[in-house]
Protein backbone atom coordinates (compact mmCIF):
# COMPACT_ATOMS: atom_id res chain seq x y z
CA UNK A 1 46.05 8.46 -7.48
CA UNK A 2 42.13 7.22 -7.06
CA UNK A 3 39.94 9.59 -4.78
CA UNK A 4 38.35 7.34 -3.05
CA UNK A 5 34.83 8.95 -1.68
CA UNK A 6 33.85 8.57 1.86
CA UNK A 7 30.91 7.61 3.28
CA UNK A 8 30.13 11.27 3.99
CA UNK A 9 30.82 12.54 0.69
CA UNK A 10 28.81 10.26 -0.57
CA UNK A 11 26.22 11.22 1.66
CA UNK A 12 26.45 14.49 0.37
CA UNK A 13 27.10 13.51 -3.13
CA UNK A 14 23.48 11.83 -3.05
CA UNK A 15 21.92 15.24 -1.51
CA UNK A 16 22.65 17.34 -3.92
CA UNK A 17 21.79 15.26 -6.42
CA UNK A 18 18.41 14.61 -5.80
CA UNK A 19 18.37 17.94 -4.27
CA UNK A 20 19.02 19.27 -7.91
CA UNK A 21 16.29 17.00 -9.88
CA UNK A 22 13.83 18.56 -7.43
CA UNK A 23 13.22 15.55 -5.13
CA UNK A 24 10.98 16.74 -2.22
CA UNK A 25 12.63 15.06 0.85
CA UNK A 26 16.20 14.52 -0.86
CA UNK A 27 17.64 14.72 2.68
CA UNK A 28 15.43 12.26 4.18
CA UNK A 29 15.92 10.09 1.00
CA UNK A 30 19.85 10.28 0.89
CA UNK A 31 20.13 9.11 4.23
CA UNK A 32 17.48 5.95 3.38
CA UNK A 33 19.84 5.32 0.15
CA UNK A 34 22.71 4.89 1.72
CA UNK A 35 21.38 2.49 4.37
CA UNK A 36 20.22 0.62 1.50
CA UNK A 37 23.81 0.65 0.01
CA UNK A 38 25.68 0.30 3.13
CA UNK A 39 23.26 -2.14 5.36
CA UNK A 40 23.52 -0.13 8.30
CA UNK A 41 21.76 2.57 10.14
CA UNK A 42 22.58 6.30 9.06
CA UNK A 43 23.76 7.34 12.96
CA UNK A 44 26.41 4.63 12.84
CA UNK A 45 27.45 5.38 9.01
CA UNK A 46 27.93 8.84 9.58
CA UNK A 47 29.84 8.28 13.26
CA UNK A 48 32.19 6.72 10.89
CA UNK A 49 31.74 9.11 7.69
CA UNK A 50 35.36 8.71 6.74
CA UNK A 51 35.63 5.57 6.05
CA UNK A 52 36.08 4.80 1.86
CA UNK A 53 33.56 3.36 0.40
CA UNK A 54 34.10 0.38 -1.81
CA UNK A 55 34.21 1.63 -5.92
CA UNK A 56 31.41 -0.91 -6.46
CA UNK A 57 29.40 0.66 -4.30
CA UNK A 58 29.33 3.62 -5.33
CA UNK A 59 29.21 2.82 -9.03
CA UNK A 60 25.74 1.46 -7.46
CA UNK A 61 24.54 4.49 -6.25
CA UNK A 62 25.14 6.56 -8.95
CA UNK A 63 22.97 4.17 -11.23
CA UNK A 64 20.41 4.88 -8.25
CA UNK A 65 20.88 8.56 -8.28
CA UNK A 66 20.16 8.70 -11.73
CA UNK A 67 16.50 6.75 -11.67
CA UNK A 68 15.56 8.13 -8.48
CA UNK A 69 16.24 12.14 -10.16
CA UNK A 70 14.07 10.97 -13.04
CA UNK A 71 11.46 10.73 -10.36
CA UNK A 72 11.59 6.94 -10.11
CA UNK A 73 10.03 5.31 -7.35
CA UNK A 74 12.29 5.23 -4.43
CA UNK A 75 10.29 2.45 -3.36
CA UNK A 76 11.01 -0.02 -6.55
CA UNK A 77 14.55 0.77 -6.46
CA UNK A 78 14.57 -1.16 -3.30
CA UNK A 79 12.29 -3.60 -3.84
CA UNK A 80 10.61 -3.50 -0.80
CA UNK A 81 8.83 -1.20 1.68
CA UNK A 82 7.76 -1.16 5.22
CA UNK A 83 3.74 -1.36 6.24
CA UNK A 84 2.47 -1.64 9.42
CA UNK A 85 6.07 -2.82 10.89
CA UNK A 86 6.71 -4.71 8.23
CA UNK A 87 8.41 -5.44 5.22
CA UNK A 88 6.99 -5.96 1.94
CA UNK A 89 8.14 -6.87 -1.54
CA UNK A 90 6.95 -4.71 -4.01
CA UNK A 91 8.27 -3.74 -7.29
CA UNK A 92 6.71 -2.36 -10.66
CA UNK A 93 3.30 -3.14 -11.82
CA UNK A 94 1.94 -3.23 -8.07
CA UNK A 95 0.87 -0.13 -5.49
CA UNK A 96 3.35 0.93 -3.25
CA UNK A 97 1.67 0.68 0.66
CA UNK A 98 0.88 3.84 2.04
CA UNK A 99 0.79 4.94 5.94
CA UNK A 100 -2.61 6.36 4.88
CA UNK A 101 -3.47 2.34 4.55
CA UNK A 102 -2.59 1.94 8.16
CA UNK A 103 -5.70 3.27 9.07
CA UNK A 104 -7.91 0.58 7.87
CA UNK A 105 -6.11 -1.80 9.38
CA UNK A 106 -6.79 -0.17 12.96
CA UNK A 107 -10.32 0.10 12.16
CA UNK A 108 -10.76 -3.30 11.89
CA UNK A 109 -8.42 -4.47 14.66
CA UNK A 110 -10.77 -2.01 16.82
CA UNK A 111 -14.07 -3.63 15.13
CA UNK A 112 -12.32 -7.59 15.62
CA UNK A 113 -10.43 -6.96 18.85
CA UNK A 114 -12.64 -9.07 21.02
CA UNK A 115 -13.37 -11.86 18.58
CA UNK A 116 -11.31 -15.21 19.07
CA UNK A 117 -11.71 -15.32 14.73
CA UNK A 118 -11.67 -13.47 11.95
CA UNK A 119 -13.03 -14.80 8.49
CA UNK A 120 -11.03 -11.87 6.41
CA UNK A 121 -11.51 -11.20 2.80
CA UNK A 122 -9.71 -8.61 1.25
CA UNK A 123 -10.29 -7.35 -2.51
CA UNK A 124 -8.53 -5.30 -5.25
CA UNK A 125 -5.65 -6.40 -2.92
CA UNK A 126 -1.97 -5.57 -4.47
CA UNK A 127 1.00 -6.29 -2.34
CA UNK A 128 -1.69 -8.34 0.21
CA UNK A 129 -0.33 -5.15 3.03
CA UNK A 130 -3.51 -5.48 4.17
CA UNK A 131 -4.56 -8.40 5.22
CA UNK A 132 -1.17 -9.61 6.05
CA UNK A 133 -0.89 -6.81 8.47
CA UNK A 134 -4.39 -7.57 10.06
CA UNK A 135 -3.41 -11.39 10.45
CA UNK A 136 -0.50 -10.29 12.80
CA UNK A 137 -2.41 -8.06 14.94
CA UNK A 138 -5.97 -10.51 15.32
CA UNK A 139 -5.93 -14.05 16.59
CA UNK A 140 -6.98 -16.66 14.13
CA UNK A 141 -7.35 -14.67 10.56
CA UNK A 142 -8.48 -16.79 7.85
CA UNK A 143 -9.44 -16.16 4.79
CA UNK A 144 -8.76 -14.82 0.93
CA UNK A 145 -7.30 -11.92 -0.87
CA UNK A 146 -8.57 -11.05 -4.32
CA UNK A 147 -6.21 -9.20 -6.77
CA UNK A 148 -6.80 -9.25 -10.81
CA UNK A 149 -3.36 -8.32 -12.47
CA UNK A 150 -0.90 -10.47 -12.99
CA UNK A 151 2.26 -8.58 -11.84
CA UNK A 152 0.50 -7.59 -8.62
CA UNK A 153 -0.37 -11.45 -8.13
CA UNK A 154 2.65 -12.53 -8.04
CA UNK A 155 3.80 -10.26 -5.00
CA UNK A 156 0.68 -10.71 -3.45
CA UNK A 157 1.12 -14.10 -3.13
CA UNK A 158 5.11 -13.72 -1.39
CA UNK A 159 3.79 -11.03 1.08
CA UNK A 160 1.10 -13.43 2.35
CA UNK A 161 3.46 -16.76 2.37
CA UNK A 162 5.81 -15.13 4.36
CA UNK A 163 2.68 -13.04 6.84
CA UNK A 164 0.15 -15.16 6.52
CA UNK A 165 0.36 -18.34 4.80
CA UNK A 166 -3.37 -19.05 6.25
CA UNK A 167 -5.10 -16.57 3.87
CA UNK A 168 -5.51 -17.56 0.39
CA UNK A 169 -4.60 -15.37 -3.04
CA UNK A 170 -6.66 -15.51 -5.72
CA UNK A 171 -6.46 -14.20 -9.29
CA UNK A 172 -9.97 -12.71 -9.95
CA UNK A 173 -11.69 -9.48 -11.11
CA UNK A 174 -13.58 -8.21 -7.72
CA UNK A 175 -15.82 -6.18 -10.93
CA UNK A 176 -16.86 -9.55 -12.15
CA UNK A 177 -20.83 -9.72 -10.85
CA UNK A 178 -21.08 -13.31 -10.63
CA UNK A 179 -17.39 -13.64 -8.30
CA UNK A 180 -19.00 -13.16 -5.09
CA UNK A 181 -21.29 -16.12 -5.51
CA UNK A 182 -18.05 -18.16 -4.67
CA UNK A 183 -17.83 -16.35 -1.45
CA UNK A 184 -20.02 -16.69 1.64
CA UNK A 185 -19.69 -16.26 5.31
CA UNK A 186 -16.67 -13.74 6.01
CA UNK A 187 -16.52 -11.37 9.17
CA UNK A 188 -15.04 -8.74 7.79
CA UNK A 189 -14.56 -7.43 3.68
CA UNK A 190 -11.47 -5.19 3.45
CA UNK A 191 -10.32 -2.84 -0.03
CA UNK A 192 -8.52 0.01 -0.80
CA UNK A 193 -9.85 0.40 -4.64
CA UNK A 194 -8.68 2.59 -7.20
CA UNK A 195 -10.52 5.58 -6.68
CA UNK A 196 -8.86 8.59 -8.40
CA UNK A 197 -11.03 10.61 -10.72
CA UNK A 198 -10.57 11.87 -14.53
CA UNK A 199 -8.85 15.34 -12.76
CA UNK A 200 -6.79 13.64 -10.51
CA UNK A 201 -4.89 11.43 -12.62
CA UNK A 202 -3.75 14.30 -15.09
CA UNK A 203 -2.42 15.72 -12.15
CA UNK A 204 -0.22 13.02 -10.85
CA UNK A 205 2.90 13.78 -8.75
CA UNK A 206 5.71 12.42 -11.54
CA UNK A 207 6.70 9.17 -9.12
CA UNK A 208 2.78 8.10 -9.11
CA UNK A 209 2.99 7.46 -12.84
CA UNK A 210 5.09 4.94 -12.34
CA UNK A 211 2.47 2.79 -10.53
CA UNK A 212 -0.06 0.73 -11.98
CA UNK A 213 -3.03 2.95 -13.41
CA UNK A 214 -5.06 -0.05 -12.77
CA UNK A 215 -4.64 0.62 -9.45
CA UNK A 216 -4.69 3.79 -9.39
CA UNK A 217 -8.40 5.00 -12.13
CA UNK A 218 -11.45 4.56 -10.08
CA UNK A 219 -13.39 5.94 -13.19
CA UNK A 220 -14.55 9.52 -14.29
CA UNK A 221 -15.58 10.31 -10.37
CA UNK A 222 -13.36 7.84 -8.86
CA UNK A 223 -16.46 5.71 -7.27
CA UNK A 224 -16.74 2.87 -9.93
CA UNK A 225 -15.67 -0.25 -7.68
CA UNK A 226 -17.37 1.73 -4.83
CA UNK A 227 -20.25 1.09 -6.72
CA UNK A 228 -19.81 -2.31 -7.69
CA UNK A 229 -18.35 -3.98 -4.68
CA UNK A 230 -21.24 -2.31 -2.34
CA UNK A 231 -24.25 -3.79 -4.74
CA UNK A 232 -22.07 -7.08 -5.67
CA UNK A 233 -20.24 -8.56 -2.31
CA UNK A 234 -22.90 -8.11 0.78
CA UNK A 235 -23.57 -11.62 -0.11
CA UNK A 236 -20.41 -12.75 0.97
CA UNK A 237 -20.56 -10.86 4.52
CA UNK A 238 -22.45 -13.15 7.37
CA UNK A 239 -25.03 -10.64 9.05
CA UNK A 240 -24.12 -8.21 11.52
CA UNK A 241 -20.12 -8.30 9.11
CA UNK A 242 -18.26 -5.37 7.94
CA UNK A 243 -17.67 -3.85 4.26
CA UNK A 244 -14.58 -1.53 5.14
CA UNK A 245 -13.46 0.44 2.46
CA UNK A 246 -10.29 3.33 2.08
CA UNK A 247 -11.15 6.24 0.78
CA UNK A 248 -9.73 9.18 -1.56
CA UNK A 249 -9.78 12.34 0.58
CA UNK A 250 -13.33 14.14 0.00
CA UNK A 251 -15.26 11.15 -0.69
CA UNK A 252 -16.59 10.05 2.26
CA UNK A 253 -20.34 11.55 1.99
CA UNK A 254 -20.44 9.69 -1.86
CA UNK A 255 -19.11 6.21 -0.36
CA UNK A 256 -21.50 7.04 2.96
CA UNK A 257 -24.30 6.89 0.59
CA UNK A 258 -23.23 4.02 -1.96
CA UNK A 259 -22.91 2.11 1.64
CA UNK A 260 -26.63 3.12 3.14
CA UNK A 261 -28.26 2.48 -0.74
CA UNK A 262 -27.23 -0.77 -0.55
CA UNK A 263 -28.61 -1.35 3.13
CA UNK A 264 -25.60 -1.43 5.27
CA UNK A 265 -25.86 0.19 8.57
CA UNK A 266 -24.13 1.99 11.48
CA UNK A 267 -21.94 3.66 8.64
CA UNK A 268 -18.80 5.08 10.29
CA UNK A 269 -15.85 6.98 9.64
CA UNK A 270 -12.04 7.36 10.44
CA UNK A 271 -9.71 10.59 9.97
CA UNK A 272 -6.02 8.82 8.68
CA UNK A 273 -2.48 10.66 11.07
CA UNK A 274 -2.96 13.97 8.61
CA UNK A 275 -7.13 14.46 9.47
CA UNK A 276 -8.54 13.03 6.61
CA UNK A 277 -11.39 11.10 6.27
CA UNK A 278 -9.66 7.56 5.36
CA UNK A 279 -11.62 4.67 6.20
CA UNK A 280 -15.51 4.67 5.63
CA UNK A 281 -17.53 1.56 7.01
CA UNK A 282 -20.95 -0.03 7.01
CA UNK A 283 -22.36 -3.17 8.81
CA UNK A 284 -24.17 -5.81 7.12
């Protein structure tokens, strides 16, 4: 006779396992994988935990079990992840969005609230999280998002078709000096750069080397495109617009300065949910 496993056992099943390899939040985790196996919410899965649960299925989430214990993103295995409210495809070769992220998004929502447009341009910009999620909250966002790798592209431009079909992806290296020349005008420049130093990224939680290092290397102090972006794309700001940058926790005094050297003003500064200086901005 076939045991068939239950949707509670297989609840459990899934919590020990990644309970075993070390997983951090394994029972947080369990209960998101089987949502993602089942389609429903946990509450109502586990109301009815004794139902069986199809072979197939859990066939499936023992190939998942496996690649999330070896540390494997949870968030590629789905293929998607929620920012801001909402949901967006990701998958190797791009960043995964962060709630950290959210924070820059407020901060310019606060800076735009009263403005009837928003000429947006967002750089080094991955899965587009960013200024898709600020075209939902603002009225009238326009505009372009920058992103140079290839695999990222191609997810940048589905997150932005299905958000904001308005703003425009482009392929481009945001390093390249003589970029910004194409760009004039905007209200607002967004980007959450790579900005993790030599130390840091030899000390990468296992899932994180999974991710792009591309997006990840900010160079030997982690304030390379910091650098660049600040002396390179003012140009493209109108006066009185905002450069509005993320920022790796302990950096805000280093991008503070970049910011004033290049003659932006009224620099400010936002803690992210956990109090840590996220967001640094200056005004044109």
């Amino acid at each position: 006779r076939v045991v068939t496993m239950t949707r509670r056992t297989l609840y459990q099943t899934i919590r020990q396992r990644l309970q075993a390899a070390g997983i951090e939040d394994a029972g947080i985790e369990s209960g998101f994988l089987l949502e993602f196996l089942l389609g429903k919410p946990l509450p109502q899965l586990l109301m009815d935990g004794e139902l069986p649960v199809p072979e197939a299925i859990v066939m499936q989430a023992e190939t998942l079990c496996q690649r999330r214990a070896a540390h494997y993103p949870l968030q590629y295995l789905f293929g998607s992840w929620e920012f801001y409210g909402l949901s967006f495809e990701i998958g190797e070769g791009v960043l995964i969005p962060r709630a950290d992220t959210e924070t820059l998004v407020d901060v310019v929502c606060k800076l735009r609230s009263r403005q009837p447009q928003t000429r947006l341009l967002d750089l080094c910009s991955g899965s587009g999280c960013i200024p898709a999620a600020i075209a939902t909250q603002l009225q009238k966002v326009s505009g372009a998002a920058i992103e140079r790798e290839s695999a990222a592209f191609s997810y940048l431009q589905k997150n932005l078709q299905q958000y904001a079909p308005q703003i425009q992806p482009v392929q481009g290296d945001v390093l390249d000096a003589t970029l910004p020349d194409l760009y004039t005008g905007y209200d607002v420049i967004t980007c959450n750069p790579p900005y993790l130093t030599e130390v840091d990224m030899q000390q990468l939680q296992p899932e994180v080397t999974f991710e792009p290092e591309t997006a990840l290397y900010g160079g030997a102090d982690g304030l390379d495109f910091y650098r660049s972006i600040s002396a390179n794309w003012g140009s493209a700001l109108r006066k009185s617009g905002w450069l509005v940058y993320e920022i790796g926790k302990g950096q805000e005094q280093d991008v503070a300065a970049i910011l004033q050297q290049q003659g932006f003003s009224q620099i400010t500064q936002q803690m992210d949910g956990n109090g840590i200086v996220r967001v640094v901005a200056g005004q044109k």
